[in-house]
Protein backbone atom coordinates (compact mmCIF):
# COMPACT_ATOMS: atom_id res chain seq x y z
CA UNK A 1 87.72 105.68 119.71
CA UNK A 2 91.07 107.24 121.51
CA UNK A 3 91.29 110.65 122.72
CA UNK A 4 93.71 113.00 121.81
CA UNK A 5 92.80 115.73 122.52
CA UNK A 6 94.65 118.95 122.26
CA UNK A 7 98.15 116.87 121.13
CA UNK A 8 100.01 118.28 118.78
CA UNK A 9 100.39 115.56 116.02
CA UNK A 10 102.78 115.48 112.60
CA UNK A 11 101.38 113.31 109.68
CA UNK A 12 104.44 112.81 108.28
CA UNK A 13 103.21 111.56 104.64
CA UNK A 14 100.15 113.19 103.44
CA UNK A 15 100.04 110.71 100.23
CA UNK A 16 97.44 109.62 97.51
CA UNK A 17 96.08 106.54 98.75
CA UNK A 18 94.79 107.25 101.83
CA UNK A 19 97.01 106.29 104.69
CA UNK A 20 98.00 109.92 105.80
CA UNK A 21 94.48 111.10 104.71
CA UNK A 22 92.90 108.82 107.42
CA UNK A 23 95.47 109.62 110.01
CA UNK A 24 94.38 113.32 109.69
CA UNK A 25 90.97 112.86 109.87
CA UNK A 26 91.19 110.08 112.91
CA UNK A 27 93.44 111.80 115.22
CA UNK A 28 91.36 115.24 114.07
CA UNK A 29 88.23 113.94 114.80
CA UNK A 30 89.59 112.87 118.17
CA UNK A 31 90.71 116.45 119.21
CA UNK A 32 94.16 116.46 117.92
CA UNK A 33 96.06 119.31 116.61
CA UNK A 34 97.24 118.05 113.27
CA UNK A 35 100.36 119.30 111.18
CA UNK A 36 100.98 117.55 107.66
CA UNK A 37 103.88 117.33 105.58
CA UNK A 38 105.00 115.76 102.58
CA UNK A 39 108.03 116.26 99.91
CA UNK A 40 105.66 116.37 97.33
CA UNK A 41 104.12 119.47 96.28
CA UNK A 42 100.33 121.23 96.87
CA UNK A 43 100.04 120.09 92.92
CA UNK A 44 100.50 116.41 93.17
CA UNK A 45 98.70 116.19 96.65
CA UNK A 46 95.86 118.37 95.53
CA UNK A 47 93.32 115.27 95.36
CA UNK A 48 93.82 114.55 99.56
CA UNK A 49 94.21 117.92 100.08
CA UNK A 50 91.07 118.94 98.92
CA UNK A 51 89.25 115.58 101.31
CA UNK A 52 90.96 116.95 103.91
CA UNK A 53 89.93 120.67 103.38
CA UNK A 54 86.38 119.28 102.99
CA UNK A 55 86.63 117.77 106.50
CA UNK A 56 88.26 120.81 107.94
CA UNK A 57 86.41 124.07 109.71
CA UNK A 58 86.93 126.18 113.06
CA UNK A 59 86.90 122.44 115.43
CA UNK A 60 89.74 120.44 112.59
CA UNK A 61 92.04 122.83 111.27
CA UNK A 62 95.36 121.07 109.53
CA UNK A 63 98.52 123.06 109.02
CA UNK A 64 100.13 122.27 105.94
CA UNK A 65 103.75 122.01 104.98
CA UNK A 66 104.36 120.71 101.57
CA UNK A 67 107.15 120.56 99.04
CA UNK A 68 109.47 120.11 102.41
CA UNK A 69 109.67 118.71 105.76
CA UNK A 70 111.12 121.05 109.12
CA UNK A 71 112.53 119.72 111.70
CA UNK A 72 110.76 121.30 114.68
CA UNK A 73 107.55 120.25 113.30
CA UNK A 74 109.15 116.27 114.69
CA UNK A 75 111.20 117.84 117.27
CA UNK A 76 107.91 119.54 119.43
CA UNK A 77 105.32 117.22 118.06
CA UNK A 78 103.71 114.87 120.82
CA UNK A 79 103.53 112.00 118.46
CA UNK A 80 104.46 111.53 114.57
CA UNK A 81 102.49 109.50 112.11
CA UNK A 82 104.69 108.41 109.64
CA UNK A 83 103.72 106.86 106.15
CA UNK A 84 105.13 103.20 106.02
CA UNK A 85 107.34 104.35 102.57
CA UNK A 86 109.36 106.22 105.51
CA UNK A 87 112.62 104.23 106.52
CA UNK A 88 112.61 103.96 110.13
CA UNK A 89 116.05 105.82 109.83
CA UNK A 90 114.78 108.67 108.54
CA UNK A 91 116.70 112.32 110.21
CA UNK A 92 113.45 113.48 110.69
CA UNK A 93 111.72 110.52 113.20
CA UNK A 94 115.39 110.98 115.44
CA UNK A 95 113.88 113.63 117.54
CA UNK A 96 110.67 112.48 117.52
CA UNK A 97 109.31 111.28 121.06
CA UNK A 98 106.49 108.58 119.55
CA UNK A 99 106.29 107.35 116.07
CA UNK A 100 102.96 105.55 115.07
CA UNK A 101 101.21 104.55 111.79
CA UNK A 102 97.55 104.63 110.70
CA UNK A 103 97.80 100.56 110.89
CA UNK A 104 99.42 100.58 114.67
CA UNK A 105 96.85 103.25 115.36
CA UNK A 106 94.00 101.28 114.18
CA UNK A 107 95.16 97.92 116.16
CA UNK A 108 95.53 100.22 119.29
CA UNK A 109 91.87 101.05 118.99
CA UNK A 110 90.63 97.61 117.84
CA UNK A 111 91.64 96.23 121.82
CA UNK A 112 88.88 95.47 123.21
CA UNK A 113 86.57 94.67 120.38
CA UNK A 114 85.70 90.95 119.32
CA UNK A 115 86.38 90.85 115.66
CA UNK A 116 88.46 88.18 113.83
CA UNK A 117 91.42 89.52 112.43
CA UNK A 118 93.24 88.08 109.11
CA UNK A 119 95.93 89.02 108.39
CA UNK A 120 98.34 88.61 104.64
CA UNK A 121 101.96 89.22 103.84
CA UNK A 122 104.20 87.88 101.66
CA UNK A 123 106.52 89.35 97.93
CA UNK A 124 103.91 88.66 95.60
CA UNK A 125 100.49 87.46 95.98
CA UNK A 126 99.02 89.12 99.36
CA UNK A 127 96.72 91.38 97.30
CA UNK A 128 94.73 89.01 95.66
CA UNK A 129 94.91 86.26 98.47
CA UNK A 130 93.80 88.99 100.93
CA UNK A 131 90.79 90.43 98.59
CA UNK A 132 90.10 86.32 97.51
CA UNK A 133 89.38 85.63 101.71
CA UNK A 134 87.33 88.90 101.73
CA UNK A 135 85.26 87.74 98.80
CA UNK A 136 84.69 84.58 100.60
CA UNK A 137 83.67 85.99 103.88
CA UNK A 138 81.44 88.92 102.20
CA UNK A 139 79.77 86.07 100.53
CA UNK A 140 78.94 83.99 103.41
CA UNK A 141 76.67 86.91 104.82
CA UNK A 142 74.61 87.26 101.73
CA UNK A 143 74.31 83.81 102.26
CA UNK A 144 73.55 84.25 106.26
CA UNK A 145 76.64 81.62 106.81
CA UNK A 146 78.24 84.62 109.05
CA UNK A 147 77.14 87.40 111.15
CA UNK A 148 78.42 91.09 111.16
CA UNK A 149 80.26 92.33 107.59
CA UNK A 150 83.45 91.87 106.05
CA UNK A 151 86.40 94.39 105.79
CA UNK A 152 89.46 94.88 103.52
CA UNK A 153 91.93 97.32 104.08
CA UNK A 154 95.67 97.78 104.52
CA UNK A 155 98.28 98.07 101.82
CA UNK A 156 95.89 97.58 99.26
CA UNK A 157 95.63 101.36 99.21
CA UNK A 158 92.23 101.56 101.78
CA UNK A 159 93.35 102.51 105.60
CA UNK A 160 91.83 100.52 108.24
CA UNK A 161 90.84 103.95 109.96
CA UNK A 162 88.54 104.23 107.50
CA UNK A 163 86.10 101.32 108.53
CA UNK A 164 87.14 101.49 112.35
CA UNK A 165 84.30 103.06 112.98
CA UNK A 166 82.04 101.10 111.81
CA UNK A 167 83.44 98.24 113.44
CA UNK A 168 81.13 95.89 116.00
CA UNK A 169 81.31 92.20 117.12
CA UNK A 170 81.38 89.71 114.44
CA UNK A 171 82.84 91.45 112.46
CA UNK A 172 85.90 89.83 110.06
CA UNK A 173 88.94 92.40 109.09
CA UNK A 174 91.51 90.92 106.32
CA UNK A 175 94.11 93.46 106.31
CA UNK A 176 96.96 93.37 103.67
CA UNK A 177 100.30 94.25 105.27
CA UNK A 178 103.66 94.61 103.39
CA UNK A 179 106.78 93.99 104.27
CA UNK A 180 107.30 98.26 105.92
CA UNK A 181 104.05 97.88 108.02
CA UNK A 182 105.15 94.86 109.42
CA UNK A 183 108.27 96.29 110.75
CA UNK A 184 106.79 99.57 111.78
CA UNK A 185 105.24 97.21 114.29
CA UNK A 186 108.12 95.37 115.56
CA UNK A 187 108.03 94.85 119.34
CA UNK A 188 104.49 96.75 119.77
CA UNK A 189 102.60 93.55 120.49
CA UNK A 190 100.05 95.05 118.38
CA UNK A 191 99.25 92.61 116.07
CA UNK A 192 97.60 89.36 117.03
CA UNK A 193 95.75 87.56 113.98
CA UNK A 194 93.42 84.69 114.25
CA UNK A 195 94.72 83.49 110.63
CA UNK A 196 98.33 84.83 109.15
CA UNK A 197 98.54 84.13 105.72
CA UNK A 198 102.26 84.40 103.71
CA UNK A 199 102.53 84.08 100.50
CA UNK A 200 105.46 83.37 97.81
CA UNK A 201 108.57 85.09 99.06
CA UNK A 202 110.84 86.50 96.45
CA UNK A 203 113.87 89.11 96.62
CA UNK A 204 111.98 92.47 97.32
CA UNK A 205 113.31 96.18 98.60
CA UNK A 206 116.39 95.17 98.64
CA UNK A 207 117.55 99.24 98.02
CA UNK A 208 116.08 99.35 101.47
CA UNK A 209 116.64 96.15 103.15
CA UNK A 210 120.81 94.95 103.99
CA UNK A 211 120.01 91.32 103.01
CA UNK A 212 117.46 88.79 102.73
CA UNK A 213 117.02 87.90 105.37
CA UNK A 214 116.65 91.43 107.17
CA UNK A 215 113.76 91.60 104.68
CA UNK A 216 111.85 88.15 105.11
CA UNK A 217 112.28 88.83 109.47
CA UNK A 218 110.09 91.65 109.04
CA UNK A 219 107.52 89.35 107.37
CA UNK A 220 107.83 87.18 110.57
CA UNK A 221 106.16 89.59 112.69
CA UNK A 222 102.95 88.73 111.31
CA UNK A 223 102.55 85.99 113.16
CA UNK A 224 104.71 86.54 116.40
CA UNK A 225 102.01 87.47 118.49
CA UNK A 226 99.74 84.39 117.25
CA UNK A 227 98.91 81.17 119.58
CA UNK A 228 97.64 77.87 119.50
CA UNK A 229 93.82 79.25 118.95
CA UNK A 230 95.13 80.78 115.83
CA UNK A 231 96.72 79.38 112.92
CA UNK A 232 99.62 80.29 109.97
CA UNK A 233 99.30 79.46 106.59
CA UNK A 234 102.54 78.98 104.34
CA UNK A 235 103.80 77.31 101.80
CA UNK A 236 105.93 74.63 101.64
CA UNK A 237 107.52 75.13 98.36
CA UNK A 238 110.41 77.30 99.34
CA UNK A 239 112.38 77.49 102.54
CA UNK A 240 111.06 80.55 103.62
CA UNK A 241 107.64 78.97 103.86
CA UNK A 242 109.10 76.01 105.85
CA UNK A 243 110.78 78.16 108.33
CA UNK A 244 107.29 80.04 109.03
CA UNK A 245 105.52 76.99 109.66
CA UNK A 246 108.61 75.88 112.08
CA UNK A 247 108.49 78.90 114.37
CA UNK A 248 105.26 80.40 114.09
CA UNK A 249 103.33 80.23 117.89
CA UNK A 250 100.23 79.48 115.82
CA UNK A 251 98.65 76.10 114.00
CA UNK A 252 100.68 75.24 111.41
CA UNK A 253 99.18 74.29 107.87
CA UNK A 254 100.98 74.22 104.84
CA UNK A 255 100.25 74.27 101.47
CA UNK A 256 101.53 73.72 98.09
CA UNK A 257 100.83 73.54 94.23
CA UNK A 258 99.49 69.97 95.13
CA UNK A 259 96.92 71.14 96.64
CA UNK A 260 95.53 73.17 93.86
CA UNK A 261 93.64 70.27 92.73
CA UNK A 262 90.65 71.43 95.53
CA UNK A 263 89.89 74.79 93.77
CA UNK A 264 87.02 75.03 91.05
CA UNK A 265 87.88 76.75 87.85
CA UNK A 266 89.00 80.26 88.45
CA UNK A 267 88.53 83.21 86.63
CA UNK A 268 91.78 84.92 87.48
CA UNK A 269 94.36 83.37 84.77
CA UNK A 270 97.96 82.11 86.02
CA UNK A 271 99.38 78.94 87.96
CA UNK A 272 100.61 81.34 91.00
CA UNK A 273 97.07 82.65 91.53
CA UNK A 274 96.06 79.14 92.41
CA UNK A 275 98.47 78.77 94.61
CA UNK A 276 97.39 82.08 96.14
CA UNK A 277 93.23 81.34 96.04
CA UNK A 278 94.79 77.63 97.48
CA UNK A 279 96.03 79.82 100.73
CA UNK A 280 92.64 81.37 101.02
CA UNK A 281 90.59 78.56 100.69
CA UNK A 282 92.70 76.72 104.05
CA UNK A 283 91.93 80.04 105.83
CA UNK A 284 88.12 79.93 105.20
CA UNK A 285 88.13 76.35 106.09
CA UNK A 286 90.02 76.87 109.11
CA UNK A 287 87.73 79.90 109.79
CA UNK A 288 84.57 77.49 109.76
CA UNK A 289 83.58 77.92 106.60
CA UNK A 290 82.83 74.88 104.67
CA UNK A 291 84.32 73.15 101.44
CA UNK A 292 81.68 73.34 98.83
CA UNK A 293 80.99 76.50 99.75
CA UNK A 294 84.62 77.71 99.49
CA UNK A 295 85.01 76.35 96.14
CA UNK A 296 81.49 77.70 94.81
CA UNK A 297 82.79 81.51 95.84
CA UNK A 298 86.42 81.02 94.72
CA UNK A 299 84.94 80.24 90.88
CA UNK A 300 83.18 83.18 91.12
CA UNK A 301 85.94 85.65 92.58
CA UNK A 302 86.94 87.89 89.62
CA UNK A 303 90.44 88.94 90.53
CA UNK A 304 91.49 92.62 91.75
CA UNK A 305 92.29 96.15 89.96
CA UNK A 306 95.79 96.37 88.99
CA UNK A 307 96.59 92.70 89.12
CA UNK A 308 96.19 91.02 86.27
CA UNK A 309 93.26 92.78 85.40
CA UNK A 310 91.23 92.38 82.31
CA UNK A 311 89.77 95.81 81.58
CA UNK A 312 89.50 96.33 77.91
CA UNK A 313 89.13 94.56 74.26
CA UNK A 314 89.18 96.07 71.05
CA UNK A 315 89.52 94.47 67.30
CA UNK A 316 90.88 90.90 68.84
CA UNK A 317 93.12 92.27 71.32
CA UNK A 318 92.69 91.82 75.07
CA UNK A 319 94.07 94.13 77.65
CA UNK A 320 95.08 93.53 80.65
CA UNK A 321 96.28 95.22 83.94
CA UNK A 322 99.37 93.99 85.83
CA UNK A 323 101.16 97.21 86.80
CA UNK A 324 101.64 95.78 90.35
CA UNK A 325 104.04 93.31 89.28
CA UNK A 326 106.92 95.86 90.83
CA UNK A 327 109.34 92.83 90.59
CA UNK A 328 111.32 90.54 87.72
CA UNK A 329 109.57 86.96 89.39
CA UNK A 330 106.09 88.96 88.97
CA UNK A 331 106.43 89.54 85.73
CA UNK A 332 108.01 86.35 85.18
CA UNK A 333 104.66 85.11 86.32
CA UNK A 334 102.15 87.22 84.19
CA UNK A 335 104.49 85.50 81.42
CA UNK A 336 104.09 82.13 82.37
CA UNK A 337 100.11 83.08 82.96
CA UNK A 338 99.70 83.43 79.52
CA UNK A 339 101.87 81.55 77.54
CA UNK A 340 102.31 78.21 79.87
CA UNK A 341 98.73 76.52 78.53
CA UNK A 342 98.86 77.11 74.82
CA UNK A 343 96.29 76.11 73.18
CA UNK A 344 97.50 74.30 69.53
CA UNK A 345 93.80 74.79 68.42
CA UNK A 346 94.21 78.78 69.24
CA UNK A 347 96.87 80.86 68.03
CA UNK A 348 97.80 83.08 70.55
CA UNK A 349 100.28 85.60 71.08
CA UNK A 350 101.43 87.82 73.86
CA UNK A 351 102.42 91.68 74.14
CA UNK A 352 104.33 92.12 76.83
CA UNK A 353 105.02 96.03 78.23
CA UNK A 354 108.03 95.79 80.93
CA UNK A 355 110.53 97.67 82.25
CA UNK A 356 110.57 101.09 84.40
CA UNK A 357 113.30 101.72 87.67
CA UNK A 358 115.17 99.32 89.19
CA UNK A 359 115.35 98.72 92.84
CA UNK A 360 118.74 96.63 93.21
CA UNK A 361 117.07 93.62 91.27
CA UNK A 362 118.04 90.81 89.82
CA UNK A 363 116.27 90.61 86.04
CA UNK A 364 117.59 87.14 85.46
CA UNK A 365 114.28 85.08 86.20
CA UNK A 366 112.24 87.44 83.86
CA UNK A 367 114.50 86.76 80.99
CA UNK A 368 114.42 83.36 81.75
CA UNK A 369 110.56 82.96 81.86
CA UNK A 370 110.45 84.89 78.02
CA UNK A 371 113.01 82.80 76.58
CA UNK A 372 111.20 79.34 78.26
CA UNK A 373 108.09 80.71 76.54
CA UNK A 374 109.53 81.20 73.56
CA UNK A 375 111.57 78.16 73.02
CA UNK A 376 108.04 76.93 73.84
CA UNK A 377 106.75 78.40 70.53
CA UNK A 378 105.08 81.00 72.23
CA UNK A 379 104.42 84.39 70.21
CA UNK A 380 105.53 87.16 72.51
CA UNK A 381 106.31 90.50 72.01
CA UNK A 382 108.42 92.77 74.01
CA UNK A 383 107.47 97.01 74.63
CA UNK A 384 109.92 98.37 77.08
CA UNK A 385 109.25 101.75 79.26
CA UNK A 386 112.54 104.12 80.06
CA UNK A 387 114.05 103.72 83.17
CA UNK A 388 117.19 102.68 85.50
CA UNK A 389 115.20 98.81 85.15
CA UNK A 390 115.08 99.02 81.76
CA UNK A 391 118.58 99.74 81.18
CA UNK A 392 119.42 96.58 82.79
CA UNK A 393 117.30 94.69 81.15
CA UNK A 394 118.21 95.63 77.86
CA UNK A 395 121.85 93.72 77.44
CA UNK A 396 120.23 90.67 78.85
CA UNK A 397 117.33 90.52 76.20
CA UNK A 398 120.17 91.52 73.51
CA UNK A 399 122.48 88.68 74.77
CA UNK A 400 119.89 86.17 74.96
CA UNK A 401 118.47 87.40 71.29
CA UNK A 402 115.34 88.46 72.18
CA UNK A 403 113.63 91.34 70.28
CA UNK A 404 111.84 94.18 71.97
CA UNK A 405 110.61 97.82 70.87
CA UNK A 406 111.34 100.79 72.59
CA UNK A 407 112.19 101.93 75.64
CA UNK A 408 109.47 104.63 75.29
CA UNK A 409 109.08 107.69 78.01
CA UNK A 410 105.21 108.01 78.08
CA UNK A 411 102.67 105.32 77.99
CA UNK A 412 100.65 106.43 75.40
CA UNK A 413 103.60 105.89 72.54
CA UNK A 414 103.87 102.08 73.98
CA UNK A 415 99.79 101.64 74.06
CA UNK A 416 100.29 102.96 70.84
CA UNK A 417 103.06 100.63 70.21
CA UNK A 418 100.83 97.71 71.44
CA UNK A 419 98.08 98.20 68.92
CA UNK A 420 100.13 98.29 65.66
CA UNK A 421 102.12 95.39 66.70
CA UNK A 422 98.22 93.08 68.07
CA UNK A 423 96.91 94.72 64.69
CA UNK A 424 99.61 93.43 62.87
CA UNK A 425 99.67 89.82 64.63
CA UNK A 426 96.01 89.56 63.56
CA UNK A 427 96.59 89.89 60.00
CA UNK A 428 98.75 87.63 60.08
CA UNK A 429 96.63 84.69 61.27
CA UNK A 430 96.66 84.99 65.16
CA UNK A 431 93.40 84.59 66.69
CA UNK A 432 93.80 86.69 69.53
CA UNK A 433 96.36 89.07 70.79
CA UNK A 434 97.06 89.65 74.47
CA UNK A 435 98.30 92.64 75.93
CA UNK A 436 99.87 93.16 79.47
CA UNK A 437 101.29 95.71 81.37
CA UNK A 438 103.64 93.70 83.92
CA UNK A 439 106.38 96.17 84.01
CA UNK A 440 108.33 93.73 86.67
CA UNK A 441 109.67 97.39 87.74
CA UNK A 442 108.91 100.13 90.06
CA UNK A 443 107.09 102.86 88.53
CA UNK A 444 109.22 105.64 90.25
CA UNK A 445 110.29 108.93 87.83
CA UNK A 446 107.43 108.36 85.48
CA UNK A 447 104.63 107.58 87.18
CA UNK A 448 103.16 108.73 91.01
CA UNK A 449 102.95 105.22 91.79
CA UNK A 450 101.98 101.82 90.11
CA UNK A 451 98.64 102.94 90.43
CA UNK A 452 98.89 105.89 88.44
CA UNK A 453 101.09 103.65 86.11
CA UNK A 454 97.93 101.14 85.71
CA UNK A 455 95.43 103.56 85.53
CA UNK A 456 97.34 105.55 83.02
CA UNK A 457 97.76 102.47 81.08
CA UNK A 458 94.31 101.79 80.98
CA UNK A 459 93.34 105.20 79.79
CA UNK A 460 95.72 105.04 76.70
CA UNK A 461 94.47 101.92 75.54
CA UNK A 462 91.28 102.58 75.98
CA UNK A 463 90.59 106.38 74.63
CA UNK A 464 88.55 105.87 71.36
């Protein structure tokens, strides 16, 4: 571990899931004087406030400012630690003399030691590609097909600085990285990954990115630093894929929906996930890992919180989880999940609960997907949350004809909502109602994050 002793550090980002919070307690542990500050108020932080607190006594004292940030906290800090939701433009980083992260602080301290690092980008998709290869490789040590453990962290709301620690040689780190890590690196030479993965790209942040392409070149970096001992995995599908597999120093090897045909039954429902769990199987393979092993963990790998999650069923109607699906095409996807395999011996019928702040998005492909499923003779329903996404939304469902309820302001009136409408579907001869959260929005004004957003979600439909 680093030394930094008696620097005077800014975490610039305190959070809720645990990026700032591992800073802190890193650069503390290693003799730092820590300041942390964050727009948010005590209140909302309260939860890593009080971790922090529990850590801190006479040798790791933190100085708080909350609810604000001051400029001479950047101006005479020796280093800032800023939270990746930070644009690199920020008035606050201009003074600053070093800017790091917790991920380029834990790739600084990983020189040195022989792990295998894999690495996962892409719009939609990285999450549950990312935890699918960590399944994989956690497996293959109960089954004494690997050495050392397995470790998942990144943007799927776990800090690497949490396990760093516990790192040795042997050891295999998947890390999740979006596309704001990735350029937080740019030009470090930081990250070096024996397998990078990218999955579907799709328009994304662009209230943050100038164009397209500005986005999809930070996704680049993930494999920038590779060679010809490691290897990128992309799909060939869309252009963007092709164009990774052109440039990238590493092994090329593509994939596509073709290929899907490998993979054992899954229990994670939708065509995409496939596709992703198709990605992860070539990087297990490629790791050394073989086939029929592969394909016996992938049947078994049940999917990821948030994402599509099943979590709850009550009186013939099934709940599910997608509050992650931040983006029209994601949505578009938990649609297609459930109503592209009708079964005519089944009635089935879809609730759908959408909608939330917009982030300069085009809602075109969602619409599309609902009105393809119902031309289809699909039975799908349509709750809307408030919000800057839903109000653009709305005149393309009313032009196209398609019902919905709502917009409602809390989540318990569309839970509510939900029920009365699957009650309703029963009675009337459907066999069994589904009902998904895939808001295809962010979950800014309403919500602390599309976490809270899920796990709200979940509690309203499942309170007794």
């Amino acid at each position: 571990m680093a030394n930094y002793a008696g620097m005077k550090v800014t975490i610039m980002g305190l959070g809720l899931n645990g990026g700032g919070l591992e800073s802190a307690r890193y650069l503390a542990l290693n003799g730092a004087e820590c300041t942390i500050t964050d727009m948010k108020d005590q209140k909302t932080l309260a939860p890593s406030i009080e971790q922090l607190q529990a850590l801190s006594g006479p040798h790791h004292p933190f100085r708080f400012v909350l609810g604000k940030h001051e400029i001479d906290d950047f101006t005479r800090a020796d280093m800032v630690v800023k939270n990746p939701a930070v644009r690199p433009d920020s008035p606050y980083l201009a003074g600053a003399c070093r800017i790091e992260t917790d991920l380029s602080l834990f790739l600084e301290a990983l020189r040195g030691i022989p792990i295998r690092l894999i690495a996962v980008t892409g719009s939609k998709g990285k999450s549950i590609t990312a935890s699918a290869v960590h399944w994989v490789l956690t497996k293959a040590r109960e089954k004494a097909l690997l050495k050392g453990r397995a470790f998942l962290g990144g943007n799927i709301a776990v800090s690497p600085l949490s396990f760093l620690d516990q790192l040795s040689a042997g050891d295999d780190v998947v890390l999740e990285l979006s596309s704001w890590q990735l350029g937080d690196l740019k030009g470090r030479g930081l990250l070096k990954p024996r397998i990078a993965i990218l999955t579907s790209i799709m328009p994304d942040h662009q209230d943050r990115y100038n164009s397209m392409e500005d986005y999809v070149n930070d996704k680049r970096i993930i494999y920038q630093g590779q060679d010809k001992e490691d290897a990128t995995i992309a799909s060939t599908d869309d252009h963007w894929g092709k164009s990774f597999l052109a440039e990238s120093p590493g092994r090329p090897i593509p994939y596509s929906a073709e290929g899907i045909s490998i993979l054992p039954e899954l229990l994670v429902p939708g065509h995409h996930n496939k596709k992703n769990c198709l990605a992860a199987a070539l990087a297990l393979i490629d790791l050394g890992l073989p086939l029929p092993f592969v394909r016996e963990s992938l049947g078994t790998f049940p999917g990821i919180e948030h994402r599509l999650e099943f979590f709850h069923e009550k009186e013939g109607i099934y709940y599910y989880n997608d509050t992650t699906a931040t983006i029209p095409e994601a949505a578009a996807a938990a649609v297609e999940a459930f109503t592209g395999n009708n079964n005519a011996k089944e009635k089935n019928c879809l609730i759908l609960i959408s909608g939330g702040t917009d982030k300069n998005l085009d809602f075109s492909p969602f619409v599309k997907a609902i009105k393809a499923a119902r031309a289809n003779s699909a039975d799908l329903l349509i709750i809307l949350l408030s919000g800057t996404g839903s109000d653009k939304l709305i005149p393309l469902l009313q032009e196209a004809a398609i019902p919905f309820h709502g917009p409602y302001n809390n989540i318990i009136d569309a839970a509510q909502t939900a029920m009365e409408l699957g009650h309703k579907a029963i009675k009337q001869g459907i066999d069994k109602v589904n009902a998904v959260l895939s808001p295809g929005c962010t979950s800014f004004g309403m919500f602390k994050n599309e976490f809270d957003r899920g796990n709200q979600w979940k509690k309203a439909v499942s309170r007794p």
